[in-house]
N, C-alpha and C. Protein backbone atom coordinates (compact mmCIF):
# COMPACT_ATOMS: atom_id res chain seq x y z
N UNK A 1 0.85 -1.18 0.00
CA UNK A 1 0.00 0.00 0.00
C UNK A 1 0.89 1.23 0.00
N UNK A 2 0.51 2.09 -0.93
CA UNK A 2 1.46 3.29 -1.24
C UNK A 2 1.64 4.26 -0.22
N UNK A 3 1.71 5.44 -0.20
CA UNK A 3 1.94 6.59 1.05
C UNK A 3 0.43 7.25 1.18
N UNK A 4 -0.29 7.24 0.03
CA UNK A 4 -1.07 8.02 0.31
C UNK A 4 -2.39 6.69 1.23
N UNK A 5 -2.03 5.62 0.53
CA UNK A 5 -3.17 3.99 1.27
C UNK A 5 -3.04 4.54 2.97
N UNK A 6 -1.87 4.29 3.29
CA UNK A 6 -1.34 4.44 4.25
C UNK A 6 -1.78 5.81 5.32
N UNK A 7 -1.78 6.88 4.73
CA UNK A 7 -2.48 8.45 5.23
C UNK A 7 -3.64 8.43 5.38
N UNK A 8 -4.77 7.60 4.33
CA UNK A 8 -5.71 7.38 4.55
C UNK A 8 -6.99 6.69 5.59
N UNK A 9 -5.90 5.52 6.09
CA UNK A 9 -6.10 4.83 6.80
C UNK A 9 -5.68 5.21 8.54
N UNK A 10 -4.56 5.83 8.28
CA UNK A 10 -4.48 6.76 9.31
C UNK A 10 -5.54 8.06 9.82
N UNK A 11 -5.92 8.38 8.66
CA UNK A 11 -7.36 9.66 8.98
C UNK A 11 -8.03 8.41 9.62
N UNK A 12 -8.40 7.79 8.74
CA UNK A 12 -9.54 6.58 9.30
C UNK A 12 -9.60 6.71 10.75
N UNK A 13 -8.38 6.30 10.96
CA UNK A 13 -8.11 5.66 12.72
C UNK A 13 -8.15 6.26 13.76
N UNK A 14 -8.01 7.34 13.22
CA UNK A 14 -7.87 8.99 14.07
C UNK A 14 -8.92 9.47 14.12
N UNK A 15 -9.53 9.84 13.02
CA UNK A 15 -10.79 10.13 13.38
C UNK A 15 -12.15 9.21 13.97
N UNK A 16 -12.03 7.84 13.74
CA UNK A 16 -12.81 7.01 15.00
C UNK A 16 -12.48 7.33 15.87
N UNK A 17 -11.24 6.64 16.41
CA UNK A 17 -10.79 7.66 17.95
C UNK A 17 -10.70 8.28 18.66
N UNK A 18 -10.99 9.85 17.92
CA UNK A 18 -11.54 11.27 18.00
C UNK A 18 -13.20 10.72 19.23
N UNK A 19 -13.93 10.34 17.78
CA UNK A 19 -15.21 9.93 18.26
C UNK A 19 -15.25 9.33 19.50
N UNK A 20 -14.60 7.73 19.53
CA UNK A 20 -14.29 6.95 20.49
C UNK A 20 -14.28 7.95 22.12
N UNK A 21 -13.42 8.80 21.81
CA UNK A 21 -12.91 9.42 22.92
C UNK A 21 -14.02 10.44 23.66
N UNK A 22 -14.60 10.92 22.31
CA UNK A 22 -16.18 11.81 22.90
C UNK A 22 -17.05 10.96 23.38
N UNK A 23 -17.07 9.74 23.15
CA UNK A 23 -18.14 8.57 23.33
C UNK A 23 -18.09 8.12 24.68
N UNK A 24 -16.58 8.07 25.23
CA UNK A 24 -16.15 7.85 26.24
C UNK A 24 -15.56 8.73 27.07
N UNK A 25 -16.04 10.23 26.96
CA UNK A 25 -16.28 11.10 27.86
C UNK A 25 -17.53 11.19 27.93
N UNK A 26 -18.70 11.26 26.99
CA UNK A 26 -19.98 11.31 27.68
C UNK A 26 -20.33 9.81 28.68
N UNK A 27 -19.59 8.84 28.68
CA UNK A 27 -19.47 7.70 29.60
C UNK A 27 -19.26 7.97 30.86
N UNK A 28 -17.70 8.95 30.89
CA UNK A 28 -16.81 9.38 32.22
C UNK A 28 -18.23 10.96 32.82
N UNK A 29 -18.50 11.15 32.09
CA UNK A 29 -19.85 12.55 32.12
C UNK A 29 -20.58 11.84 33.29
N UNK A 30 -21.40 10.66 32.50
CA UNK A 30 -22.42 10.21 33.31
C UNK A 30 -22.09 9.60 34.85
N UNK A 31 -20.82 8.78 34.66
CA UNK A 31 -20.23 7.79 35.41
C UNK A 31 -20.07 8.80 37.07
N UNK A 32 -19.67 9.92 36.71
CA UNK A 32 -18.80 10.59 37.49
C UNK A 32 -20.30 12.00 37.86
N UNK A 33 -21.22 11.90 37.25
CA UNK A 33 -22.50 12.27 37.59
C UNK A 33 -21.83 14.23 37.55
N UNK A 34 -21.41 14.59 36.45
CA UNK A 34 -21.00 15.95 36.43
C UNK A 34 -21.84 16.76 35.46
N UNK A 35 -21.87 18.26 35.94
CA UNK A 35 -22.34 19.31 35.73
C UNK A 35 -23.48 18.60 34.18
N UNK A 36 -24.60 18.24 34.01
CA UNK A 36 -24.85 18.30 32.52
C UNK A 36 -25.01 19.63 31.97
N UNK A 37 -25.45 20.78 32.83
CA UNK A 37 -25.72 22.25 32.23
C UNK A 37 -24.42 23.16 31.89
N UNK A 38 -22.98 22.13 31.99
CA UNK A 38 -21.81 22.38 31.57
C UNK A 38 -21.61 23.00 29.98
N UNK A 39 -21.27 23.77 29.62
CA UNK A 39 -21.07 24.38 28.12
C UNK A 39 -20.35 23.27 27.15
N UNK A 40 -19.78 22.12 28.28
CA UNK A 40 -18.88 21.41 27.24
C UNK A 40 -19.33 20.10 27.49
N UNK A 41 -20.13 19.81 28.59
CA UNK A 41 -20.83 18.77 29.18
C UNK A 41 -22.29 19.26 27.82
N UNK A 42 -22.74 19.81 27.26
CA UNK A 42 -23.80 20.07 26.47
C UNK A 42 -23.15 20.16 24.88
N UNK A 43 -21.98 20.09 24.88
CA UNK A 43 -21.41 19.98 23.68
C UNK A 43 -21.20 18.26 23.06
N UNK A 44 -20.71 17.52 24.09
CA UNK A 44 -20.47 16.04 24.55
C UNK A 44 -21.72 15.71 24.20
N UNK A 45 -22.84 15.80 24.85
CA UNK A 45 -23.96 15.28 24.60
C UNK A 45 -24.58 15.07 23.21
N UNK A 46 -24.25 16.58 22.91
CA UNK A 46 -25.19 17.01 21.53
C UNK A 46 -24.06 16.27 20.45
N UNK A 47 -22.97 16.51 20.57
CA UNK A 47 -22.65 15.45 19.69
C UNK A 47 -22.45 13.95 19.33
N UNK A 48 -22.73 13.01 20.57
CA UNK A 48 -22.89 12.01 20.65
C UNK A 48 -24.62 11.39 20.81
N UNK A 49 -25.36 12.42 20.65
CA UNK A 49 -27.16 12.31 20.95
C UNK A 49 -27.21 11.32 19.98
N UNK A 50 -27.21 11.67 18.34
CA UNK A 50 -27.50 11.25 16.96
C UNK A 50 -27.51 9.36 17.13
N UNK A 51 -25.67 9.06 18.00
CA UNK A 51 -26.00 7.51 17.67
C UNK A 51 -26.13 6.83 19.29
N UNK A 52 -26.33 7.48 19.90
CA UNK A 52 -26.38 7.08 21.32
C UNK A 52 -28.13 7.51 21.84
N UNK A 53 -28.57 8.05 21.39
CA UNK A 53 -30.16 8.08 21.62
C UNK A 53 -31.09 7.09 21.40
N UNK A 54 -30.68 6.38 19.74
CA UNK A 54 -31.64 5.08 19.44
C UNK A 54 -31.55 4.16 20.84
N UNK A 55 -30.25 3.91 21.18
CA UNK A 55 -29.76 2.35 21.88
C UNK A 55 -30.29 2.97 23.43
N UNK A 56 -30.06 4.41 23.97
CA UNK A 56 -30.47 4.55 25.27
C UNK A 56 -32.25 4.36 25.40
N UNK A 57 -33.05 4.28 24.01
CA UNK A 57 -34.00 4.04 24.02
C UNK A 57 -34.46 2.14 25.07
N UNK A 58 -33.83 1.70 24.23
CA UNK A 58 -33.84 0.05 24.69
C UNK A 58 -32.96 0.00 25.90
N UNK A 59 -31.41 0.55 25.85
CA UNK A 59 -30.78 0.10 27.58
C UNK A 59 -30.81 0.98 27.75
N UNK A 60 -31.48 1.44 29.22
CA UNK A 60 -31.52 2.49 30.26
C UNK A 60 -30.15 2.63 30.83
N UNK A 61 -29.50 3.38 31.21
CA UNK A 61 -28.33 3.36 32.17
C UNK A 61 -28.58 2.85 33.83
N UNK A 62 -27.65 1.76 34.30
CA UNK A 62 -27.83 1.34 35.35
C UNK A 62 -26.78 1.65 36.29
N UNK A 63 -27.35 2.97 36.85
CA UNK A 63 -27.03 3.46 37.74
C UNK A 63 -26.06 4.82 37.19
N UNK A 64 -24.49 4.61 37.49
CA UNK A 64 -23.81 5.44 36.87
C UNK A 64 -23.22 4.87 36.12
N UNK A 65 -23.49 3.84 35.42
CA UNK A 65 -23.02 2.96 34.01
C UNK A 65 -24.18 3.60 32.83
N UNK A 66 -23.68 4.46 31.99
CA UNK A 66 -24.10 4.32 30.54
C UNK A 66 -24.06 3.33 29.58
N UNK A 67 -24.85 2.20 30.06
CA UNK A 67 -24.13 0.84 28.91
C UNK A 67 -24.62 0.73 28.09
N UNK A 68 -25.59 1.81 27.34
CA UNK A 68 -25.71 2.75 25.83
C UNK A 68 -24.20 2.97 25.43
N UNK A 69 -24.01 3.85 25.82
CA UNK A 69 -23.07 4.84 25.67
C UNK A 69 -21.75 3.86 25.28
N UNK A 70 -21.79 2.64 26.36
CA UNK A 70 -20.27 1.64 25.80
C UNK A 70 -20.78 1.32 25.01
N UNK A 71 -21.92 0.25 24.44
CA UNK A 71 -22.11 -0.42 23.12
C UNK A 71 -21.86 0.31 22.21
N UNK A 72 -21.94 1.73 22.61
CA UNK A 72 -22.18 2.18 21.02
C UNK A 72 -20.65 2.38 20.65
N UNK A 73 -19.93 2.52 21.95
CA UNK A 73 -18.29 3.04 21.71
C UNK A 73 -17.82 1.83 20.87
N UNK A 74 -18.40 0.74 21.72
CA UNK A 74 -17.80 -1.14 21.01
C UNK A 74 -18.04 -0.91 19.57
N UNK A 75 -18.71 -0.45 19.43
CA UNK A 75 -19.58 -0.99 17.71
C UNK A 75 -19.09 0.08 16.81
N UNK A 76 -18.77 1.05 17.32
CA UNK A 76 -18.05 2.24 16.71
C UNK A 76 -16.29 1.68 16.26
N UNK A 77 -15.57 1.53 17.30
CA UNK A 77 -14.55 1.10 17.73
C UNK A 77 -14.16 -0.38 16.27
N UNK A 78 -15.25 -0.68 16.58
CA UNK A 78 -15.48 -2.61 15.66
C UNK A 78 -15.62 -2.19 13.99
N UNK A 79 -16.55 -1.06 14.14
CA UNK A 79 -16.71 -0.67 12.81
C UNK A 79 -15.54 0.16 12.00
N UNK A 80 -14.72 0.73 12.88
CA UNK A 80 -13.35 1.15 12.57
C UNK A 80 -12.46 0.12 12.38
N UNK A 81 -11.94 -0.66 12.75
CA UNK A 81 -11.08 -1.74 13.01
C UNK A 81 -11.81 -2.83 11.27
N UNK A 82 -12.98 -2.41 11.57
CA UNK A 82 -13.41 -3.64 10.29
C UNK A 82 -13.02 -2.25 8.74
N UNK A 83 -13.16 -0.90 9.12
CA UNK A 83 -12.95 -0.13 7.93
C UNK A 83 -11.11 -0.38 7.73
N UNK A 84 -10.38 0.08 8.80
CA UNK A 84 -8.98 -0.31 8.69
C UNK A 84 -8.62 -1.62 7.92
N UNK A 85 -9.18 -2.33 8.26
CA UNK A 85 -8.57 -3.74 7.84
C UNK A 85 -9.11 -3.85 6.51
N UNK A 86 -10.09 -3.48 5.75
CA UNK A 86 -10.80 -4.03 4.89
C UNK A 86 -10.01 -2.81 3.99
N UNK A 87 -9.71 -1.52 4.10
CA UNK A 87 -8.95 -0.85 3.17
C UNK A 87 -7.89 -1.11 3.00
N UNK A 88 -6.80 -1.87 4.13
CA UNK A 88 -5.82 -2.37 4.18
C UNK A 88 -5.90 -3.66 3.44
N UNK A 89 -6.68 -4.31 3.06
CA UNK A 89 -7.09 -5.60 2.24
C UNK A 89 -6.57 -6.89 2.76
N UNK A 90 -6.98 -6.77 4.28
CA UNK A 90 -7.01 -7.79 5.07
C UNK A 90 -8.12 -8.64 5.35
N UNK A 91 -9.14 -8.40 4.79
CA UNK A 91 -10.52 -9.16 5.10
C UNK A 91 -11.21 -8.96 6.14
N UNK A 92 -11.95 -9.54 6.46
CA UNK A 92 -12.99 -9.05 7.94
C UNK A 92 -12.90 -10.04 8.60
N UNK A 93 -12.32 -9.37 10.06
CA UNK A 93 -11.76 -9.97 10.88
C UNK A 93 -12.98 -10.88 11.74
N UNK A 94 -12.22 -11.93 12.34
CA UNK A 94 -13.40 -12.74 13.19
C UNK A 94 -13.82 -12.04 14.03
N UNK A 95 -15.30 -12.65 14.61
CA UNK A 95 -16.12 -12.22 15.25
C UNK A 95 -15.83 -11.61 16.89
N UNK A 96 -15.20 -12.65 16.80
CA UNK A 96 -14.42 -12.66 18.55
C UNK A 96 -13.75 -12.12 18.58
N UNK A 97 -12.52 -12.03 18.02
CA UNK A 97 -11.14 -11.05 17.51
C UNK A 97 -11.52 -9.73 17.65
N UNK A 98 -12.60 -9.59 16.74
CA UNK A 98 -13.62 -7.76 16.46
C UNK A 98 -13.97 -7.42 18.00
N UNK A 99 -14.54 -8.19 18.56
CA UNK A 99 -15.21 -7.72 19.91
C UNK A 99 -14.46 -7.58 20.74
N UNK A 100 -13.29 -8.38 20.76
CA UNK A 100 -11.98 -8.38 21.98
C UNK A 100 -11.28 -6.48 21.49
N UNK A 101 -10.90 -6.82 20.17
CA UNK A 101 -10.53 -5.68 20.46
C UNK A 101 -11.27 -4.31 20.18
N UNK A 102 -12.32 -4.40 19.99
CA UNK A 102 -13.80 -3.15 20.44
C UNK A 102 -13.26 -2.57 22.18
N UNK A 103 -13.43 -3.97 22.78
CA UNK A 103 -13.26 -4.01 23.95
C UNK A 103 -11.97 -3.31 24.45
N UNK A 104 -10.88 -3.03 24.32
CA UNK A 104 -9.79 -3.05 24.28
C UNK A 104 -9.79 -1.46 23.79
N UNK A 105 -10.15 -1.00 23.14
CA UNK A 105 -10.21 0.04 22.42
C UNK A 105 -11.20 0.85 23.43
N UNK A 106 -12.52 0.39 23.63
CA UNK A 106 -13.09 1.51 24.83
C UNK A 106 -11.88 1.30 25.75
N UNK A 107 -11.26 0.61 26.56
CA UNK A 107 -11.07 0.65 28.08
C UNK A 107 -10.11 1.69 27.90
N UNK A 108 -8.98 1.46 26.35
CA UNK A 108 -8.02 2.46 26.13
C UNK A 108 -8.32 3.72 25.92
N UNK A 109 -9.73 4.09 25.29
CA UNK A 109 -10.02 5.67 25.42
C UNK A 109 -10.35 6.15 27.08
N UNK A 110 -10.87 5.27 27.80
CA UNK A 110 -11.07 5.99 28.95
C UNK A 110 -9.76 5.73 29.88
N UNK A 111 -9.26 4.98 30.23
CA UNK A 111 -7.70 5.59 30.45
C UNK A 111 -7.33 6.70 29.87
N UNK A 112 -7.18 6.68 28.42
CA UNK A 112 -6.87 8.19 28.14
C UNK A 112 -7.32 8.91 28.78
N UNK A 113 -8.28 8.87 28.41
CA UNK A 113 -9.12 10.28 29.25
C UNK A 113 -8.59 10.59 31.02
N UNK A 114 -8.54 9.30 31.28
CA UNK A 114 -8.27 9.93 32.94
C UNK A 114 -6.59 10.65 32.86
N UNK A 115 -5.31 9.71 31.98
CA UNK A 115 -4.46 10.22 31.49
C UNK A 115 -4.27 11.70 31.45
N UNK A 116 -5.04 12.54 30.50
CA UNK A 116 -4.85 13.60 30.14
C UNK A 116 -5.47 14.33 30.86
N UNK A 117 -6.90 14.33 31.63
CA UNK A 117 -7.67 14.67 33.01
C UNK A 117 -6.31 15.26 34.00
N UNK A 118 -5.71 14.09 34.30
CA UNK A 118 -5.07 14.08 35.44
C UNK A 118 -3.61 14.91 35.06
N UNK A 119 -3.04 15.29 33.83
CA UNK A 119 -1.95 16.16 33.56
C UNK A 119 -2.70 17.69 33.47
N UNK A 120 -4.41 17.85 33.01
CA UNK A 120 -4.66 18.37 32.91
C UNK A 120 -4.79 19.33 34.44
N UNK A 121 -5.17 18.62 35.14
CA UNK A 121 -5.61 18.73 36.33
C UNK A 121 -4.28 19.32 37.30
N UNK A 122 -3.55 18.73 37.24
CA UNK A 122 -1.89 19.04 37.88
C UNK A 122 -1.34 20.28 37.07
N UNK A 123 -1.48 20.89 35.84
CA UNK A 123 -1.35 21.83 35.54
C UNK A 123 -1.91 23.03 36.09
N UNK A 124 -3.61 23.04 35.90
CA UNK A 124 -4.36 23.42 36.82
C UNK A 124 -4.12 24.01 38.42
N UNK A 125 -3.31 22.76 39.00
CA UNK A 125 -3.21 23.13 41.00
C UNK A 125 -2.14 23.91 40.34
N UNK A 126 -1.15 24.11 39.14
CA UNK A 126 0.22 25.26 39.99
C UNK A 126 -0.36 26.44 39.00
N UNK A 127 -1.06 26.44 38.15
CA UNK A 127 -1.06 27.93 37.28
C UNK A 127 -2.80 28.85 37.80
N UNK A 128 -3.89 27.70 38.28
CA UNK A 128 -4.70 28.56 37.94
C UNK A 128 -5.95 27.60 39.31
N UNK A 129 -5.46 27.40 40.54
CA UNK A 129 -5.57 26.21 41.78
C UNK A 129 -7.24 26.62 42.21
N UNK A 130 -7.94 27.96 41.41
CA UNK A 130 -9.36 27.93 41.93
C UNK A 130 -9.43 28.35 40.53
N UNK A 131 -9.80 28.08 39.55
CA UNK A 131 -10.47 28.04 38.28
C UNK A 131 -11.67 27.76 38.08
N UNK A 132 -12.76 28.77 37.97
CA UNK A 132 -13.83 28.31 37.78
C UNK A 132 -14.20 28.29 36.04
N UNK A 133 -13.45 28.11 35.28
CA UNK A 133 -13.54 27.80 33.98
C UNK A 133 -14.84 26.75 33.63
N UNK A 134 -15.48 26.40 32.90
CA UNK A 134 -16.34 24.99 32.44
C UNK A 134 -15.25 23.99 32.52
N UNK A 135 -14.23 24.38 31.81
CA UNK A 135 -13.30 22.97 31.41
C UNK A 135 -12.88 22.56 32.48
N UNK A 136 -12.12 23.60 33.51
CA UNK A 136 -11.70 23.06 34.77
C UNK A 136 -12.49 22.49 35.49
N UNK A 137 -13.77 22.88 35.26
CA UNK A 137 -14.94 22.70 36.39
C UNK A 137 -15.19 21.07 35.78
N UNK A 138 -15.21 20.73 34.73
CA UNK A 138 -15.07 19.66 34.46
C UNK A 138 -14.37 18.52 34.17
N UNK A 139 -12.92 18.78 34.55
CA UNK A 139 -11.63 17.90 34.77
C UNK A 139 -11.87 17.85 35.96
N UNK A 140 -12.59 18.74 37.11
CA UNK A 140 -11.99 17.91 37.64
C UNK A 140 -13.87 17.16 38.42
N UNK A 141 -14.76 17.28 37.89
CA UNK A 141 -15.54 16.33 38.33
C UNK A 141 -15.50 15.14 37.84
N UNK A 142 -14.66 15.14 36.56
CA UNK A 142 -14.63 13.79 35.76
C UNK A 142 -13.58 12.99 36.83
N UNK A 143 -12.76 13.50 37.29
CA UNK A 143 -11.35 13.21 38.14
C UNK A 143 -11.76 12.66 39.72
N UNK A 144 -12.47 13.31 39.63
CA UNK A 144 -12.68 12.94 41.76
C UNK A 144 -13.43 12.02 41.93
N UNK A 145 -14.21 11.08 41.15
CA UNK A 145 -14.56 10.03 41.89
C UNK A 145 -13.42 8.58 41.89
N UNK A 146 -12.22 9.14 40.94
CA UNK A 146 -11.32 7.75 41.16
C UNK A 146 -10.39 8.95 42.25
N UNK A 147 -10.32 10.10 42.25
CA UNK A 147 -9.52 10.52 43.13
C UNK A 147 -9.63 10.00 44.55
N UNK A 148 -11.11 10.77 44.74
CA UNK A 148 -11.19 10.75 46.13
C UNK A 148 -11.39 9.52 47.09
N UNK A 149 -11.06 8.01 46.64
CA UNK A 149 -10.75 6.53 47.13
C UNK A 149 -9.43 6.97 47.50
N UNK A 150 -8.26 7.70 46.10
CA UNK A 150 -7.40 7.26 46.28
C UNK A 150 -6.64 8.07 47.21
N UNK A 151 -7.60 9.31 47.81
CA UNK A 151 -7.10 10.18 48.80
C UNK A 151 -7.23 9.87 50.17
N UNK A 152 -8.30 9.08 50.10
CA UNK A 152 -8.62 8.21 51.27
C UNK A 152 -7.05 7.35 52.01
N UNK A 153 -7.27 6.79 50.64
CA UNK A 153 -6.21 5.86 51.38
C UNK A 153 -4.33 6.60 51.68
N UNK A 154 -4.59 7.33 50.81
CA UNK A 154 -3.17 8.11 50.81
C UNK A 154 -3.35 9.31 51.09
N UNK A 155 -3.39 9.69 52.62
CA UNK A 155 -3.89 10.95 52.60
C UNK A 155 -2.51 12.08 52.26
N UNK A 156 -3.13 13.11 52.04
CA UNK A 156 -1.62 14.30 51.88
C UNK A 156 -0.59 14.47 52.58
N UNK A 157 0.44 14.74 52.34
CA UNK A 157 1.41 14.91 52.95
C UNK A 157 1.87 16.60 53.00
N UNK A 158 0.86 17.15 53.53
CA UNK A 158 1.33 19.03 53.59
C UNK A 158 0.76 19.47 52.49
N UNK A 159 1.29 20.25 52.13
CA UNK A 159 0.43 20.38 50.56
C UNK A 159 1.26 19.65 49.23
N UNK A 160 1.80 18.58 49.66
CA UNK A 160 1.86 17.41 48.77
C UNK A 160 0.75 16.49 48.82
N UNK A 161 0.42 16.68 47.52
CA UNK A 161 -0.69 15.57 46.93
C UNK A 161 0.01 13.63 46.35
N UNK A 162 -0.18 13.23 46.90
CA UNK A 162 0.72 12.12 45.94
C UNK A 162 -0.45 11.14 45.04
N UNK A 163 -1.75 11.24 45.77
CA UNK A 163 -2.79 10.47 44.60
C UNK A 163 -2.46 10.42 43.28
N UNK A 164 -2.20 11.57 42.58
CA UNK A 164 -2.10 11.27 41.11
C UNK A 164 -0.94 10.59 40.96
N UNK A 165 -0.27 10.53 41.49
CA UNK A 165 0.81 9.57 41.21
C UNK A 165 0.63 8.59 41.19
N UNK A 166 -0.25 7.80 42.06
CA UNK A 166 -0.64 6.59 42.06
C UNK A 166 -1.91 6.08 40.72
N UNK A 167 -2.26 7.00 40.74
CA UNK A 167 -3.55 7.08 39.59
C UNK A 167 -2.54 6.99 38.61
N UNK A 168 -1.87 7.95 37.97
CA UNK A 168 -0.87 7.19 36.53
C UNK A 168 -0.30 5.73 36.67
N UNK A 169 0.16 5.50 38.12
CA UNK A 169 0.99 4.62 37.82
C UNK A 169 -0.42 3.13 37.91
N UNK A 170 -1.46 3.63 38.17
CA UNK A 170 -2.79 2.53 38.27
C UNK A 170 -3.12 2.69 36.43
N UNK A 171 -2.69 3.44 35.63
CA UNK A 171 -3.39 3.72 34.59
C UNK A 171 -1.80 3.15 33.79
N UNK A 172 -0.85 3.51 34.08
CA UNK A 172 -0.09 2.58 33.05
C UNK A 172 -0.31 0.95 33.36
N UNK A 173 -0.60 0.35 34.69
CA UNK A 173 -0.65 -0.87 35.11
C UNK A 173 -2.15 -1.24 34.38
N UNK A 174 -2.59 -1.22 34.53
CA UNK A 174 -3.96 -0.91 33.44
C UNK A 174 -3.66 -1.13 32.02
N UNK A 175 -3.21 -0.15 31.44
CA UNK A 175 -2.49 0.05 30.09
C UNK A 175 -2.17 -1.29 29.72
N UNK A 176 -0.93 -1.60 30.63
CA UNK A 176 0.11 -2.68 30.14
C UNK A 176 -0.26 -4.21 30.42
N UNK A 177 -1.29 -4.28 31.15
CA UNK A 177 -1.92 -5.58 31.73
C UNK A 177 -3.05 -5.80 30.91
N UNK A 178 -4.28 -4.89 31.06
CA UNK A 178 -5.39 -5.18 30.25
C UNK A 178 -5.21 -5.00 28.50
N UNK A 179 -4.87 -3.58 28.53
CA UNK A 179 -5.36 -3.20 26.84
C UNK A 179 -4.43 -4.03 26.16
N UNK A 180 -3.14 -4.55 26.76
CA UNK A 180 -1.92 -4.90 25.76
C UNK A 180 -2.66 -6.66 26.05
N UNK A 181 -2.99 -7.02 27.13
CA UNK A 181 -3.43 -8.21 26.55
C UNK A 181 -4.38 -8.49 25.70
N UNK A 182 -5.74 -7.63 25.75
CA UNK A 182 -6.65 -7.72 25.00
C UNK A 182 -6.50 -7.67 23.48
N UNK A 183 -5.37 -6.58 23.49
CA UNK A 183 -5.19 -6.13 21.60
C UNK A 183 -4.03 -7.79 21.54
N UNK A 184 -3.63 -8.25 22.62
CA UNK A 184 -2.49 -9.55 21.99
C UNK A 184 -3.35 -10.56 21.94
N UNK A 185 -4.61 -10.73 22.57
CA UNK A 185 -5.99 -11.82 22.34
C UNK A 185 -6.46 -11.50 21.14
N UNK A 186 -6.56 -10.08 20.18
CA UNK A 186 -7.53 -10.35 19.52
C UNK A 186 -6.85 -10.01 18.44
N UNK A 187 -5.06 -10.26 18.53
CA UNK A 187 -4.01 -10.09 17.37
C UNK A 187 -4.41 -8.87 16.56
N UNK A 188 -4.49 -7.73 17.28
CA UNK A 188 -3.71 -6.43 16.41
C UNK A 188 -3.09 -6.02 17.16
N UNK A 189 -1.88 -4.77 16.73
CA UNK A 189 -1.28 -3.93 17.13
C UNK A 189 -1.59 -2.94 18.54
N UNK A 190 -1.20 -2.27 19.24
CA UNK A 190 -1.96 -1.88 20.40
C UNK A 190 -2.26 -0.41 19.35
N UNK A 191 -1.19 -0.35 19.23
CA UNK A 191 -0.87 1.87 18.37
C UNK A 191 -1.61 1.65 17.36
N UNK A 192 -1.31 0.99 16.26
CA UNK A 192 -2.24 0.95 15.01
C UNK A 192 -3.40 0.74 15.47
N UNK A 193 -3.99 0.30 15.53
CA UNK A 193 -5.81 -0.59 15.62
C UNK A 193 -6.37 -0.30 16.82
N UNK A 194 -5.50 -0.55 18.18
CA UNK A 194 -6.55 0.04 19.64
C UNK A 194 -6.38 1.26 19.86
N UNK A 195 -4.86 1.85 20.27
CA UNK A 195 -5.07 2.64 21.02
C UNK A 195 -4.88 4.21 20.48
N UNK A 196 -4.22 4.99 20.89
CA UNK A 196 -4.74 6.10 19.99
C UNK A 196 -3.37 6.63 19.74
């Protein structure tokens, strides 16, 4: 496949992912029960309404699980992975293979998300530590319900915080245990095909 096969397939992947990642912030939205009258919490929505409205018709969300909101990330995720491969002129991948790594592909956008949350967030305490921005206001509600377990158990040390430290190093252990086995169960690449 020439340079340009190759660029193409890369938009492909990137731009699912893109999606993926909005799909799985209106997930971390619901999960984490934040602001919906948010400017960017109403942006999230409205752009994920179109394919996440049919399916919330039939599954209700149970509790603070949107499990709308994942199927649709899976099937999104599956339908990318089957466009990649099939422009790449690999055929359509098995059934199981597709779903493992659907699977694999949500868990890796929402890691991301807490990922970049949590650099986001640490930027945040030294430049701007009471920000009432939307965005801030919403890093960090997306952030405090895995925070505040992990503050529990580790409480501060002065005005040293060490939670997020533990939260990356729970999110590369994560990373390297789940997504890398899942994408090695369902034989693709982690960078190409799952993760972003």
């Amino acid at each position: 496949m020439g340079t340009l096969g190759n660029t193409g397939l890369m938009l492909i992947n990137t731009l699912i992912s893109l999606y993926l990642f909005v799909l799985m912030l209106r997930f971390l939205l619901h999960f984490s029960k934040a602001d919906y009258y948010n400017p960017i919490s109403q942006g999230i929505v409205k752009a994920t309404s179109p394919v996440v409205a049919p399916v919330q018709k039939v599954i209700r969300p149970m509790g603070n699980f949107d499990v709308a909101t994942l199927i649709v990330g899976m099937i999104v995720k599956a339908l990318g992975i089957i466009a990649v491969l099939w422009i790449a002129g690999a055929g359509m991948p098995p059934a199981v293979s597709l779903l493992i790594g659907a699977l694999a592909g949500v868990i890796n956008a929402i890691l991301k998300i807490y990922f970049f949350a949590m650099i986001i967030l640490i930027i945040l305490s030294w430049v701007a530590p009471q920000a009432n921005h939307p965005g801030a206001l919403l890093v960090f509600q997306i952030t405090e319900p895995v925070m505040a377990p992990l503050r529990r158990i580790i409480p501060p040390l002065g005005p040293l915080d060490l939670s997020p430290i533990v939260l990356f190093l729970l999110i590369n252990l994560l990373d390297g245990l789940v997504v890398n086995s899942l994408a090695r169960a369902a034989g693709y690449p982690v960078g190409a095909l799952i993760g972003f």
